[in-house]
PDB file of N, CA and C in Angstrom:
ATOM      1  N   UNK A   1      15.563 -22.874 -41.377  1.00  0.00           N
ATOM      2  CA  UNK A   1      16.064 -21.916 -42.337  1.00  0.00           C
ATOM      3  C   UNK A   1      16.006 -20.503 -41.780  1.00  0.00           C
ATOM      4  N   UNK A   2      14.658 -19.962 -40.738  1.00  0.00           N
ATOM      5  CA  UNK A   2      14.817 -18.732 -40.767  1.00  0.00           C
ATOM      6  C   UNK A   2      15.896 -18.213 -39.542  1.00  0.00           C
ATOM      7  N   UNK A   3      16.176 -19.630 -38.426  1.00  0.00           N
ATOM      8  CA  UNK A   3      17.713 -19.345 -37.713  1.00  0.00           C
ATOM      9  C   UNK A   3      18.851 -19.370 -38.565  1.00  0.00           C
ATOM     10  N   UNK A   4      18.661 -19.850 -39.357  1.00  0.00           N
ATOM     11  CA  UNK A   4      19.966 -19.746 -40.251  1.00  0.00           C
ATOM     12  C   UNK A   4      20.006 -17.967 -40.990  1.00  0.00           C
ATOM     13  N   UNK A   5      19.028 -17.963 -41.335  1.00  0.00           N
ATOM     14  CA  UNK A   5      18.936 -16.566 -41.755  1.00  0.00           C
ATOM     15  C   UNK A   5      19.385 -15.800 -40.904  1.00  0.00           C
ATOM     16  N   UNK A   6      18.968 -15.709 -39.753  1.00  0.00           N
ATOM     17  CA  UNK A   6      19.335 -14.979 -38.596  1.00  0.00           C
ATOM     18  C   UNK A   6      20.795 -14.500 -38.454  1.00  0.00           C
ATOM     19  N   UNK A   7      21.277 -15.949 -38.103  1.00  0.00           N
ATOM     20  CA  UNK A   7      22.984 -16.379 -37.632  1.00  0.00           C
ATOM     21  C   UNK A   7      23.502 -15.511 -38.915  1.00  0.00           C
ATOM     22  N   UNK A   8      23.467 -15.638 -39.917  1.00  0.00           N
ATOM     23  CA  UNK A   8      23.910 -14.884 -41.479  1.00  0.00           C
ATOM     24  C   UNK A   8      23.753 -13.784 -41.208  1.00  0.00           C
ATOM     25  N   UNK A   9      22.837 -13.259 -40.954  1.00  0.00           N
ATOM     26  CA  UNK A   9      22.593 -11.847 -40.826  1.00  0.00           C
ATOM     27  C   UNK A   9      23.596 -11.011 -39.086  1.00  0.00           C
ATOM     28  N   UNK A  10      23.712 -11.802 -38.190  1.00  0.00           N
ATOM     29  CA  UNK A  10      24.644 -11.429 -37.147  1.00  0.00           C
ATOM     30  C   UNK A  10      25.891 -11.514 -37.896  1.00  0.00           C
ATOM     31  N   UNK A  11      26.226 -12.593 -38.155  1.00  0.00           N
ATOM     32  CA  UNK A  11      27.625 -12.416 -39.022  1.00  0.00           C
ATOM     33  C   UNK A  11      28.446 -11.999 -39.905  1.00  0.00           C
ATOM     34  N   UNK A  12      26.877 -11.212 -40.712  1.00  0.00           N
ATOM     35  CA  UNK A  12      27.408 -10.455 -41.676  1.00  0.00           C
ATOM     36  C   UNK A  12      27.542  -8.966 -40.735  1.00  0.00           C
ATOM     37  N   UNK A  13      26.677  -8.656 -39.940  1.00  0.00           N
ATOM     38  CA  UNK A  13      26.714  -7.180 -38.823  1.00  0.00           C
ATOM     39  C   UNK A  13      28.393  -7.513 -38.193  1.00  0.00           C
ATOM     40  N   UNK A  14      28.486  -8.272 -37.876  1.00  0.00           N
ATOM     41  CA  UNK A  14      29.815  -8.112 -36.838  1.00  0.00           C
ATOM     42  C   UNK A  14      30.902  -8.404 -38.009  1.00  0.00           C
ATOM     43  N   UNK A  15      30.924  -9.081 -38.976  1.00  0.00           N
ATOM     44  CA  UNK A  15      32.120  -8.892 -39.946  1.00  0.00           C
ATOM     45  C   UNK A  15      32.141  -7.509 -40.226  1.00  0.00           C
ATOM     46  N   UNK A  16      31.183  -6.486 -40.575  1.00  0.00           N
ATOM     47  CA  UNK A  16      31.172  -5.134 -40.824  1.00  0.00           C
ATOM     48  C   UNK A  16      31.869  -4.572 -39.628  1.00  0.00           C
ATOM     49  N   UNK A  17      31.904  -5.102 -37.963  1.00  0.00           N
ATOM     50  CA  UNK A  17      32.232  -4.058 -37.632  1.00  0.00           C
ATOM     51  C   UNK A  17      31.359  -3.127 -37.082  1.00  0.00           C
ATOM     52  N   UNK A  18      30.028  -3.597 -36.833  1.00  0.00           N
ATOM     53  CA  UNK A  18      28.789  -2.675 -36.473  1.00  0.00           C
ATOM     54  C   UNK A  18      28.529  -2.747 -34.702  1.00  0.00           C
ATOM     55  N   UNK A  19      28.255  -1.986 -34.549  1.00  0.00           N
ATOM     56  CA  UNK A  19      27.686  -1.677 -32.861  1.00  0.00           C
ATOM     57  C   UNK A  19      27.041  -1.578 -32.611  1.00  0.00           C
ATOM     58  N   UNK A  20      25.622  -1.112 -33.655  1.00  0.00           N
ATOM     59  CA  UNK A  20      24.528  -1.448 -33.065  1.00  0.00           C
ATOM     60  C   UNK A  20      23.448  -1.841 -34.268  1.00  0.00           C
ATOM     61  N   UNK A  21      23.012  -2.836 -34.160  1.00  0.00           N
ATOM     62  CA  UNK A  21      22.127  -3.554 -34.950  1.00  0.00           C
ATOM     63  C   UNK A  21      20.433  -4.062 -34.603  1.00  0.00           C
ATOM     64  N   UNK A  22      19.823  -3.593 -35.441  1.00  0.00           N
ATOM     65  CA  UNK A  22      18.361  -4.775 -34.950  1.00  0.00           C
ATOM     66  C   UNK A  22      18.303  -5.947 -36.190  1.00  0.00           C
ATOM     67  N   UNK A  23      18.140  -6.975 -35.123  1.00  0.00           N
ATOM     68  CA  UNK A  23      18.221  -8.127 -36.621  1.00  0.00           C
ATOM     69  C   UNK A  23      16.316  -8.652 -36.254  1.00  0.00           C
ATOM     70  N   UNK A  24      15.874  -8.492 -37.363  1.00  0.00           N
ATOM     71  CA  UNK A  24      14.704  -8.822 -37.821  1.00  0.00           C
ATOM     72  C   UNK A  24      14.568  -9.798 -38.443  1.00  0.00           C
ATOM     73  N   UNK A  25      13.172 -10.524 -37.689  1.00  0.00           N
ATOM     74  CA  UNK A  25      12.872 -11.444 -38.674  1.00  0.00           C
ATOM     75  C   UNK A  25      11.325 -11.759 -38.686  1.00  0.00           C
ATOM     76  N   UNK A  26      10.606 -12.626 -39.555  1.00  0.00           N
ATOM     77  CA  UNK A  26       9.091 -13.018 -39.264  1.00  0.00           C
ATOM     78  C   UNK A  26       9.208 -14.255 -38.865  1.00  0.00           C
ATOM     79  N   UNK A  27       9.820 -14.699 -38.008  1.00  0.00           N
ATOM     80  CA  UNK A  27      10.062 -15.702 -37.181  1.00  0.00           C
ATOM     81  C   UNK A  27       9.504 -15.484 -35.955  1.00  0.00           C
ATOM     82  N   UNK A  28       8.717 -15.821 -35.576  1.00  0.00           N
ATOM     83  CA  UNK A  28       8.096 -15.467 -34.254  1.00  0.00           C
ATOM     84  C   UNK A  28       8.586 -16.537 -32.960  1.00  0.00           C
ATOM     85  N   UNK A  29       8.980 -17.427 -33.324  1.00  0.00           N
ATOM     86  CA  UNK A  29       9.387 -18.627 -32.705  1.00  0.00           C
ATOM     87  C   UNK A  29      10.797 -17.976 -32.599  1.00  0.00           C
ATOM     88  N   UNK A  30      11.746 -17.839 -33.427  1.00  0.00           N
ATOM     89  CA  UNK A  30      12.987 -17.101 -32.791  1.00  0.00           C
ATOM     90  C   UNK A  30      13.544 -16.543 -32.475  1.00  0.00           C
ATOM     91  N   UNK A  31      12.659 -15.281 -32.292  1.00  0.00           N
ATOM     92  CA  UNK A  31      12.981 -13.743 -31.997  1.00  0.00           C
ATOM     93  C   UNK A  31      12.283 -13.661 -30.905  1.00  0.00           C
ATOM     94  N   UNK A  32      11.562 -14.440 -30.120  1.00  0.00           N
ATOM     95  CA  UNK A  32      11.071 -15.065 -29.025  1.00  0.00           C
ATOM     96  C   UNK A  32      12.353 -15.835 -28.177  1.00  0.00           C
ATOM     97  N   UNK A  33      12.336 -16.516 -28.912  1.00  0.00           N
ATOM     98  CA  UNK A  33      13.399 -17.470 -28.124  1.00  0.00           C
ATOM     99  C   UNK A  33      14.856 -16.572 -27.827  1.00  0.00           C
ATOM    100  N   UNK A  34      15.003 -15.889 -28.971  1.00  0.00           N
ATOM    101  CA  UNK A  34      16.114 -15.030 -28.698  1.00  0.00           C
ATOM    102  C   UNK A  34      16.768 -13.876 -27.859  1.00  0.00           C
ATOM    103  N   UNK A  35      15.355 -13.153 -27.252  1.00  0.00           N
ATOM    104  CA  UNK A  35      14.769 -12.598 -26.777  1.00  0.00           C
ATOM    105  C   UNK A  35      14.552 -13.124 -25.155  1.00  0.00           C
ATOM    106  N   UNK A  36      14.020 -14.431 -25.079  1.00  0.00           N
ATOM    107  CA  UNK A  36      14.539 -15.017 -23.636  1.00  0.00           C
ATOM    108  C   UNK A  36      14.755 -16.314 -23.918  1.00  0.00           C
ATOM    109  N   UNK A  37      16.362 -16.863 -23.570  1.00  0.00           N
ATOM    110  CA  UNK A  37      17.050 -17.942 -23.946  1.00  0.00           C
ATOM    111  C   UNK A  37      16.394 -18.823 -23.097  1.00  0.00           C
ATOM    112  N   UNK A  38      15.433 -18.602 -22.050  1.00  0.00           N
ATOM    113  CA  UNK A  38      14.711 -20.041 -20.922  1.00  0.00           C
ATOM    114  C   UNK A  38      13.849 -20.389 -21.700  1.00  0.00           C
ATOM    115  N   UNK A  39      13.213 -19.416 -22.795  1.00  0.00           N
ATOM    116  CA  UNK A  39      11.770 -19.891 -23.679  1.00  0.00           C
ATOM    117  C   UNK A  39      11.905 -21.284 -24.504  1.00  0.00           C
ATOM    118  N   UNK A  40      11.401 -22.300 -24.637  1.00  0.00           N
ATOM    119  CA  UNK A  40      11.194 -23.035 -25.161  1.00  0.00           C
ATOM    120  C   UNK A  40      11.162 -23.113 -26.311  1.00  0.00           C
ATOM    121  N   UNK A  41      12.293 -23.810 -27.704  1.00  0.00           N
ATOM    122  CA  UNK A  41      11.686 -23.558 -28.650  1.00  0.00           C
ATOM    123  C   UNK A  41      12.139 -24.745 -29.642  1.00  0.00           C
ATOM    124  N   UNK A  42      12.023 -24.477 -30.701  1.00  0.00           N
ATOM    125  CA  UNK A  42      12.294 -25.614 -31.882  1.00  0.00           C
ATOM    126  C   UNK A  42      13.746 -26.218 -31.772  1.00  0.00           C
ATOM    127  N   UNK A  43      13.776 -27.520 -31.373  1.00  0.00           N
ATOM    128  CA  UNK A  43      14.764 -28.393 -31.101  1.00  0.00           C
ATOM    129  C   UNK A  43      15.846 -28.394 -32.202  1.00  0.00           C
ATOM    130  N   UNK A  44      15.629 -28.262 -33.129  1.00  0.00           N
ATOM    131  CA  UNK A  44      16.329 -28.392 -34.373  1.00  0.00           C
ATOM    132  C   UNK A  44      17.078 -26.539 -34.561  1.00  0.00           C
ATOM    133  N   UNK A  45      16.288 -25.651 -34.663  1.00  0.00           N
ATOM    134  CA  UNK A  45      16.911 -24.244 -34.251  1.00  0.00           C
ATOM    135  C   UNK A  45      17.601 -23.945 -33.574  1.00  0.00           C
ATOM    136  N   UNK A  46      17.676 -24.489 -31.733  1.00  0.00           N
ATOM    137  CA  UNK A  46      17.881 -23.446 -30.883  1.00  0.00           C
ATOM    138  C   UNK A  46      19.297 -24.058 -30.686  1.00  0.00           C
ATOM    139  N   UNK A  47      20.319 -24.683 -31.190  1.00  0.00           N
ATOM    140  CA  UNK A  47      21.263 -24.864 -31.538  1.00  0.00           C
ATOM    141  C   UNK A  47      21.918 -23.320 -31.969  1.00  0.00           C
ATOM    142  N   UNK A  48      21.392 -23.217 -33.048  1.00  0.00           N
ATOM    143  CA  UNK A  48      21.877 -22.285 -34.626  1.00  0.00           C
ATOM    144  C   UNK A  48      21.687 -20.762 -33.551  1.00  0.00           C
ATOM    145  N   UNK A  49      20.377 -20.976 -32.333  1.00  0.00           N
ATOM    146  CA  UNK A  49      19.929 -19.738 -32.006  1.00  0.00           C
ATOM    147  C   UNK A  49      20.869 -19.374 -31.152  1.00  0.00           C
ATOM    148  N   UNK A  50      21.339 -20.126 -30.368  1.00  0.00           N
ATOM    149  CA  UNK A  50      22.202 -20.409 -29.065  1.00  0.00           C
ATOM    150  C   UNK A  50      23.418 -19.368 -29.706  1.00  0.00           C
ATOM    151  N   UNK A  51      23.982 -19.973 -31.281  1.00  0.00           N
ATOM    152  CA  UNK A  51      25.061 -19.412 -31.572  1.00  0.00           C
ATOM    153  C   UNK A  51      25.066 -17.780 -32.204  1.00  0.00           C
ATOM    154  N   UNK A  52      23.499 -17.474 -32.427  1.00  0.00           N
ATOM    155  CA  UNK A  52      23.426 -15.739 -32.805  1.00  0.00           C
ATOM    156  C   UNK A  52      22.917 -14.818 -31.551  1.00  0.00           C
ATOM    157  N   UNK A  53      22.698 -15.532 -30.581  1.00  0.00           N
ATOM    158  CA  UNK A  53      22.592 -14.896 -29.207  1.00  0.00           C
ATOM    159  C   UNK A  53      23.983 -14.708 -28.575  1.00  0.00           C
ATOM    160  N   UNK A  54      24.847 -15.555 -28.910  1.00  0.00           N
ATOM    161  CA  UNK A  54      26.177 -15.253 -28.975  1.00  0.00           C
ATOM    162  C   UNK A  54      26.839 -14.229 -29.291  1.00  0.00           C
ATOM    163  N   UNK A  55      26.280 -14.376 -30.489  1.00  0.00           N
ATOM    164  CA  UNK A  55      26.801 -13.313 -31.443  1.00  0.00           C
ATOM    165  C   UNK A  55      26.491 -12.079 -31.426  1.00  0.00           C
ATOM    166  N   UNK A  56      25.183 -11.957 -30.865  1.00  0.00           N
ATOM    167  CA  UNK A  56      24.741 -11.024 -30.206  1.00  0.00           C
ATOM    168  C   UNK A  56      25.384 -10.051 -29.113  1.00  0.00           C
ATOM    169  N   UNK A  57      25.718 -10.841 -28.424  1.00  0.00           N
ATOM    170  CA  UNK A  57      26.433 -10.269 -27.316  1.00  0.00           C
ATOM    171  C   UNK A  57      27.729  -9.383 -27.946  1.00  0.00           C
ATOM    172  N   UNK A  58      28.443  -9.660 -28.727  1.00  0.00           N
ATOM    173  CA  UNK A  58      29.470  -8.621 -29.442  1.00  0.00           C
ATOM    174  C   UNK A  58      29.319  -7.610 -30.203  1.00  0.00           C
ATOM    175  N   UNK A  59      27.758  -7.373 -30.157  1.00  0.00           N
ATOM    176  CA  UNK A  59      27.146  -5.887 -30.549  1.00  0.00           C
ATOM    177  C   UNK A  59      26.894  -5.234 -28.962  1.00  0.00           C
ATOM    178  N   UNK A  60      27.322  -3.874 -29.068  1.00  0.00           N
ATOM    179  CA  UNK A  60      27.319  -2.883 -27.867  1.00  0.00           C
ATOM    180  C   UNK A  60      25.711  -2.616 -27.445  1.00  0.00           C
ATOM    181  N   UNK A  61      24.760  -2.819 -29.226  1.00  0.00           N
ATOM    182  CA  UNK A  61      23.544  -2.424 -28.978  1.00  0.00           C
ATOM    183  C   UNK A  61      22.731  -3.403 -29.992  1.00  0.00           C
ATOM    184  N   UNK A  62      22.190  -4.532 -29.379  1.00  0.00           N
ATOM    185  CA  UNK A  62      21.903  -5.386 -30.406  1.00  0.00           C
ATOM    186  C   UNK A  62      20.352  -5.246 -29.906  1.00  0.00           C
ATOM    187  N   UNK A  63      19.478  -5.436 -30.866  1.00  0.00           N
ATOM    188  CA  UNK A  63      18.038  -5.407 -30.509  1.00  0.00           C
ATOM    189  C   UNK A  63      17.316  -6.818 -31.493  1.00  0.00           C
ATOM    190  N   UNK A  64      16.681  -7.529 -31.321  1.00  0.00           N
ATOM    191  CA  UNK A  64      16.030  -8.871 -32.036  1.00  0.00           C
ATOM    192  C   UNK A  64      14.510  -8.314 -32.208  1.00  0.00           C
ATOM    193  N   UNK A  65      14.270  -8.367 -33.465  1.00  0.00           N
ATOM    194  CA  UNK A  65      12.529  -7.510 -33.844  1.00  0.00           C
ATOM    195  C   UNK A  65      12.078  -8.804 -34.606  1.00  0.00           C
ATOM    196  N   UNK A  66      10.752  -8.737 -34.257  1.00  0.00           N
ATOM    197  CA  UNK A  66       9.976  -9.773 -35.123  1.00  0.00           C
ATOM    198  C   UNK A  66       9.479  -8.912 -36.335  1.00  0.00           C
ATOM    199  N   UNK A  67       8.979  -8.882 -37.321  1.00  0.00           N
ATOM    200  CA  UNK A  67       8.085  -8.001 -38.132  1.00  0.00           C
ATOM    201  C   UNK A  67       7.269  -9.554 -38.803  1.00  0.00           C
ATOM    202  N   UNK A  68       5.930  -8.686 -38.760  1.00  0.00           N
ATOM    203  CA  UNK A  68       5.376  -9.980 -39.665  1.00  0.00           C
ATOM    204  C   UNK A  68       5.880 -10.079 -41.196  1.00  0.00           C
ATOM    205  N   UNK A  69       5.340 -11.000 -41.375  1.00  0.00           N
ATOM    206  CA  UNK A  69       5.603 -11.097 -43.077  1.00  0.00           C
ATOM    207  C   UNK A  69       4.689 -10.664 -44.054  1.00  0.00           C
ATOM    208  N   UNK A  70       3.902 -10.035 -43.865  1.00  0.00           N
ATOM    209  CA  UNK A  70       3.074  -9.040 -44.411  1.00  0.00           C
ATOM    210  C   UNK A  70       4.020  -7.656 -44.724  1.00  0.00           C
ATOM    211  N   UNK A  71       4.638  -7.316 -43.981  1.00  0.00           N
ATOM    212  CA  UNK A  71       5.463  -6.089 -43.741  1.00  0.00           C
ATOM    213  C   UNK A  71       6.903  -6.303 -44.126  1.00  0.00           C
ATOM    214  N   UNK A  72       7.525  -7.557 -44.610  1.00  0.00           N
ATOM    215  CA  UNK A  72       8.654  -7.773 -44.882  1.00  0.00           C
ATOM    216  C   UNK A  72       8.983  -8.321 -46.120  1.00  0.00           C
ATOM    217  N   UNK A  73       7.923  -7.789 -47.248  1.00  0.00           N
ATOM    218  CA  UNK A  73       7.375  -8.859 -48.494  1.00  0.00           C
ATOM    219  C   UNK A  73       8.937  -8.960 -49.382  1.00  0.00           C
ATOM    220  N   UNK A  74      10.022  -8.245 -49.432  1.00  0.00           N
ATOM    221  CA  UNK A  74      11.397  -8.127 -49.901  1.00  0.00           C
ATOM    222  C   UNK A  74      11.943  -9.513 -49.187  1.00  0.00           C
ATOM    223  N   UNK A  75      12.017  -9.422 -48.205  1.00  0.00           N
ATOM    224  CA  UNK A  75      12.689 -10.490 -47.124  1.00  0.00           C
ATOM    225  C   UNK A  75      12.123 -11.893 -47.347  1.00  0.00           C
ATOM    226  N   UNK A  76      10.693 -12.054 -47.830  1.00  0.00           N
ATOM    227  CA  UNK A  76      10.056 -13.269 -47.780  1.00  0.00           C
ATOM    228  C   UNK A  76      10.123 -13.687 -49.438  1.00  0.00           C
ATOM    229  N   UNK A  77      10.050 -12.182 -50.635  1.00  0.00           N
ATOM    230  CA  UNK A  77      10.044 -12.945 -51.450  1.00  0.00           C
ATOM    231  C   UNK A  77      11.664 -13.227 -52.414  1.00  0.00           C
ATOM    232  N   UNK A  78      12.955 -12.543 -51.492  1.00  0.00           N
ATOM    233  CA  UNK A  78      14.140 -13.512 -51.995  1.00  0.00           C
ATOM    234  C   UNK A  78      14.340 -14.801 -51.158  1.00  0.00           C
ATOM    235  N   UNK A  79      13.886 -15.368 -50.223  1.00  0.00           N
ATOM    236  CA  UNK A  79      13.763 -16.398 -49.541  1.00  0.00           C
ATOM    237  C   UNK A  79      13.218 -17.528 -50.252  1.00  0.00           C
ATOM    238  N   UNK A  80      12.053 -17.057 -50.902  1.00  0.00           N
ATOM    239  CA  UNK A  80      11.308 -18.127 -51.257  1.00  0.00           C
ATOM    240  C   UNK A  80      11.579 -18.290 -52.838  1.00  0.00           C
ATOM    241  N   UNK A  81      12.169 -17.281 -53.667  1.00  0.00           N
ATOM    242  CA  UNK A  81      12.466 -17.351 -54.810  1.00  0.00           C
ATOM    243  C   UNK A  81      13.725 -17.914 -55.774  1.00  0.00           C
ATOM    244  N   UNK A  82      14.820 -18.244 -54.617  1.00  0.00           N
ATOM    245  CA  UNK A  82      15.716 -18.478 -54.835  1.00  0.00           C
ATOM    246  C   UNK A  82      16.269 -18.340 -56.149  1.00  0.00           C
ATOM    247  N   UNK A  83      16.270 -16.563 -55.981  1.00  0.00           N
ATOM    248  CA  UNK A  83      16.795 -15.792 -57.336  1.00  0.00           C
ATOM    249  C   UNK A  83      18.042 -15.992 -56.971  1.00  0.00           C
ATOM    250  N   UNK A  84      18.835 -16.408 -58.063  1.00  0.00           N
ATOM    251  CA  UNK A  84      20.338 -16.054 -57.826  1.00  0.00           C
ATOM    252  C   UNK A  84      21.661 -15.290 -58.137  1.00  0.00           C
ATOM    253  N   UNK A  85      20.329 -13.758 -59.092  1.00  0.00           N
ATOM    254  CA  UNK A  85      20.918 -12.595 -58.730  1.00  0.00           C
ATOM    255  C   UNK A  85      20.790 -12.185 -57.734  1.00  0.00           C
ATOM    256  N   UNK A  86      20.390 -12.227 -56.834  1.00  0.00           N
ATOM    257  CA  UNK A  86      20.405 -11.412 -55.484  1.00  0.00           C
ATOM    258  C   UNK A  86      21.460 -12.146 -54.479  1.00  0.00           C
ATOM    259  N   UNK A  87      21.405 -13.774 -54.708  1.00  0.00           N
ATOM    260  CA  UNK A  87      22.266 -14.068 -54.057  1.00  0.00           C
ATOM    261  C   UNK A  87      23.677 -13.784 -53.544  1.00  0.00           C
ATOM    262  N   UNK A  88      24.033 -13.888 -52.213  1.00  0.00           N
ATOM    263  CA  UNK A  88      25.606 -13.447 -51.844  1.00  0.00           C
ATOM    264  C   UNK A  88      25.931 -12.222 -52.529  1.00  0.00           C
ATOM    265  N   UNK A  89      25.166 -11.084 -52.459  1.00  0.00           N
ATOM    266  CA  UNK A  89      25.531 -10.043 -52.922  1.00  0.00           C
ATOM    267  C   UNK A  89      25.280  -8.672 -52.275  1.00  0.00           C
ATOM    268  N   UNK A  90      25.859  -7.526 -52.225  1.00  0.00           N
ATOM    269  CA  UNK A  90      25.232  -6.461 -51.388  1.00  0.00           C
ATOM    270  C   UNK A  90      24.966  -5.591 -52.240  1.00  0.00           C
ATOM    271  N   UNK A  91      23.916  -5.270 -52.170  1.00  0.00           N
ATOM    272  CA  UNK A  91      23.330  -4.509 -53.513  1.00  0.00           C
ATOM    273  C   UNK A  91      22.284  -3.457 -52.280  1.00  0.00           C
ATOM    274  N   UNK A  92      22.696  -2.908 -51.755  1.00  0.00           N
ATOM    275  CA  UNK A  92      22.153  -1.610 -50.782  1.00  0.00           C
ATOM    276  C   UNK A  92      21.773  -0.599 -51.857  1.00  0.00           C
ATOM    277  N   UNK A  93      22.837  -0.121 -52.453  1.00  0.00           N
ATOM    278  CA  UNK A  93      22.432   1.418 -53.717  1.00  0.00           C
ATOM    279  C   UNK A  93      21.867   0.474 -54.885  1.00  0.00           C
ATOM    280  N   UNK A  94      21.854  -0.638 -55.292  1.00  0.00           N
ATOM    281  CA  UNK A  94      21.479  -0.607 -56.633  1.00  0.00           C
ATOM    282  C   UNK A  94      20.916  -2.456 -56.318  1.00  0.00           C
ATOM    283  N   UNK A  95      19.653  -2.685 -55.860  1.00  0.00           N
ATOM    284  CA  UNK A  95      19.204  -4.110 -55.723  1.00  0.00           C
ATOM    285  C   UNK A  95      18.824  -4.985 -57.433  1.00  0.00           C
ATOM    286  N   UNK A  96      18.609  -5.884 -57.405  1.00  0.00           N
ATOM    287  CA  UNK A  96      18.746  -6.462 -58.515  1.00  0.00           C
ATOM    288  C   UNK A  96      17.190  -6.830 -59.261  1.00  0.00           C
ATOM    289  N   UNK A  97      16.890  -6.101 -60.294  1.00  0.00           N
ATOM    290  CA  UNK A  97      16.241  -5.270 -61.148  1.00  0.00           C
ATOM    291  C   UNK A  97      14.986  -6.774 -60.846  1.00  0.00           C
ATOM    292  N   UNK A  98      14.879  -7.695 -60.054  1.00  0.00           N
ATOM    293  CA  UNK A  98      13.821  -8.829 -60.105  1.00  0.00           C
ATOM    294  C   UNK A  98      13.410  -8.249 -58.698  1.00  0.00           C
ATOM    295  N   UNK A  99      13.748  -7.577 -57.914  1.00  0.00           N
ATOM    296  CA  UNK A  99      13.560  -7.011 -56.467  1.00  0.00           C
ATOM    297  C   UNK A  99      13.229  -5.752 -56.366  1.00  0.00           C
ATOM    298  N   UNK A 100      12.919  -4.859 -57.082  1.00  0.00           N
ATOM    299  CA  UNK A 100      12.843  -3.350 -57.580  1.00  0.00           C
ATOM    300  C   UNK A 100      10.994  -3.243 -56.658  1.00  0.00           C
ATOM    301  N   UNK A 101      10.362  -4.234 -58.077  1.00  0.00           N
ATOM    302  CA  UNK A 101       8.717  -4.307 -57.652  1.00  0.00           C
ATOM    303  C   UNK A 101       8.164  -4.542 -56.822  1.00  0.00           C
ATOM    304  N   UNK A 102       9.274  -5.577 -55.701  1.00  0.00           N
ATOM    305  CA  UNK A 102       8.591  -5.808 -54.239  1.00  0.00           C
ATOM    306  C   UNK A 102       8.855  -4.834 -53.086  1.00  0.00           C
ATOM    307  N   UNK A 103       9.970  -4.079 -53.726  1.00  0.00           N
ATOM    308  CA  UNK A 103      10.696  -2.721 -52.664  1.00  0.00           C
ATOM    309  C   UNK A 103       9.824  -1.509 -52.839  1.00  0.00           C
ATOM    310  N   UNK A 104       9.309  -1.651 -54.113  1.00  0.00           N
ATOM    311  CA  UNK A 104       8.551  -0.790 -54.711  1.00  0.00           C
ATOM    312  C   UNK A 104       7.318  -0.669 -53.826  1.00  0.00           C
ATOM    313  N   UNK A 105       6.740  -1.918 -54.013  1.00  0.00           N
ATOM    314  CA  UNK A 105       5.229  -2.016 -53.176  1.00  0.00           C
ATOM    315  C   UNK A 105       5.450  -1.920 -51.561  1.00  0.00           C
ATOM    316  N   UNK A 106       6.796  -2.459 -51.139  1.00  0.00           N
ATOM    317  CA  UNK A 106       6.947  -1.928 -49.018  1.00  0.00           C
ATOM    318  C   UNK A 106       7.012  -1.060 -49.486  1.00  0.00           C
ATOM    319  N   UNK A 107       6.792   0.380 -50.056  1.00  0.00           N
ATOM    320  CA  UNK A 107       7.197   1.568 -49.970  1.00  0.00           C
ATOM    321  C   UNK A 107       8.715   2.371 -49.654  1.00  0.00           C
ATOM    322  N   UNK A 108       9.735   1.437 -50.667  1.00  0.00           N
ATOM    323  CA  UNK A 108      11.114   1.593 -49.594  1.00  0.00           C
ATOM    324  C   UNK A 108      11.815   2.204 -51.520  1.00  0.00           C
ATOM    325  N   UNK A 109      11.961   2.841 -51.096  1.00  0.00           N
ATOM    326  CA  UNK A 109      13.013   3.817 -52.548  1.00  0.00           C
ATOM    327  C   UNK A 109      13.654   2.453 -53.671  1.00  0.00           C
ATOM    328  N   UNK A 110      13.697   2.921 -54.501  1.00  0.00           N
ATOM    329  CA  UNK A 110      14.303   1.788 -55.341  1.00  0.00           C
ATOM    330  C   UNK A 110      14.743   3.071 -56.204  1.00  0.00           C
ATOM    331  N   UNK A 111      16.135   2.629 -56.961  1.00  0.00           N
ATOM    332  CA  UNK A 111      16.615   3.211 -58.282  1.00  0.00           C
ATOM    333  C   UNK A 111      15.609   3.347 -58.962  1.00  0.00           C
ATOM    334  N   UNK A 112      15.964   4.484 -60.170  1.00  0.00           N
ATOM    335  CA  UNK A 112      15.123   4.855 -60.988  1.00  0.00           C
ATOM    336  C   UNK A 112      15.475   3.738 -62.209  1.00  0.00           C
TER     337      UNK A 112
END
């Protein structure tokens, strides 16, 4: 799931049209692997990884960051919540009022 996340997240950067991107994740296993394609990694992933290292390459300035998941508590808790206001949606200026309290606590601006 969290290469899949990944690949989603390259594809949504290059459908935009973007040039330079860091795609983050608390995947330590694939932002590793992504990072050096000889590394060894989850048989079932490095398929999915193969194809956002790809994808990679059509950013001018692509960078792959791990962050733990301590530090990414937004990222871990629509993942695991499978809210489906937030789903398939871009809500940058105005996130969806079940996501406010966890943006709130990373310290990251939320609407009033």
């Amino acid at each position: 799931m969290e290469a899949l996340a990944i690949l989603n997240g390259c594809r949504f950067g290059n459908s935009r049209g973007l040039s330079s991107v860091i795609i983050e994740s608390d995947s330590l296993e694939s932002i590793s692997c992504l990072k050096d394609m000889a590394r060894n990694g989850s048989w079932d992933a490095f398929p999915i990884l193969v194809k956002c290292f790809s994808l990679g390459k059509d950013f001018p300035n692509c960078r792959w960051s791990w962050v733990p998941r301590s530090a990414n508590s937004a990222a871990d808790y629509l993942a695991s919540s499978k809210c489906r206001e937030a789903c398939d949606q871009i809500w940058v200026d105005r996130p969806p009022s079940s996501l406010v309290h966890v943006l709130f606590n990373d310290g990251l601006p939320c609407p009033p």
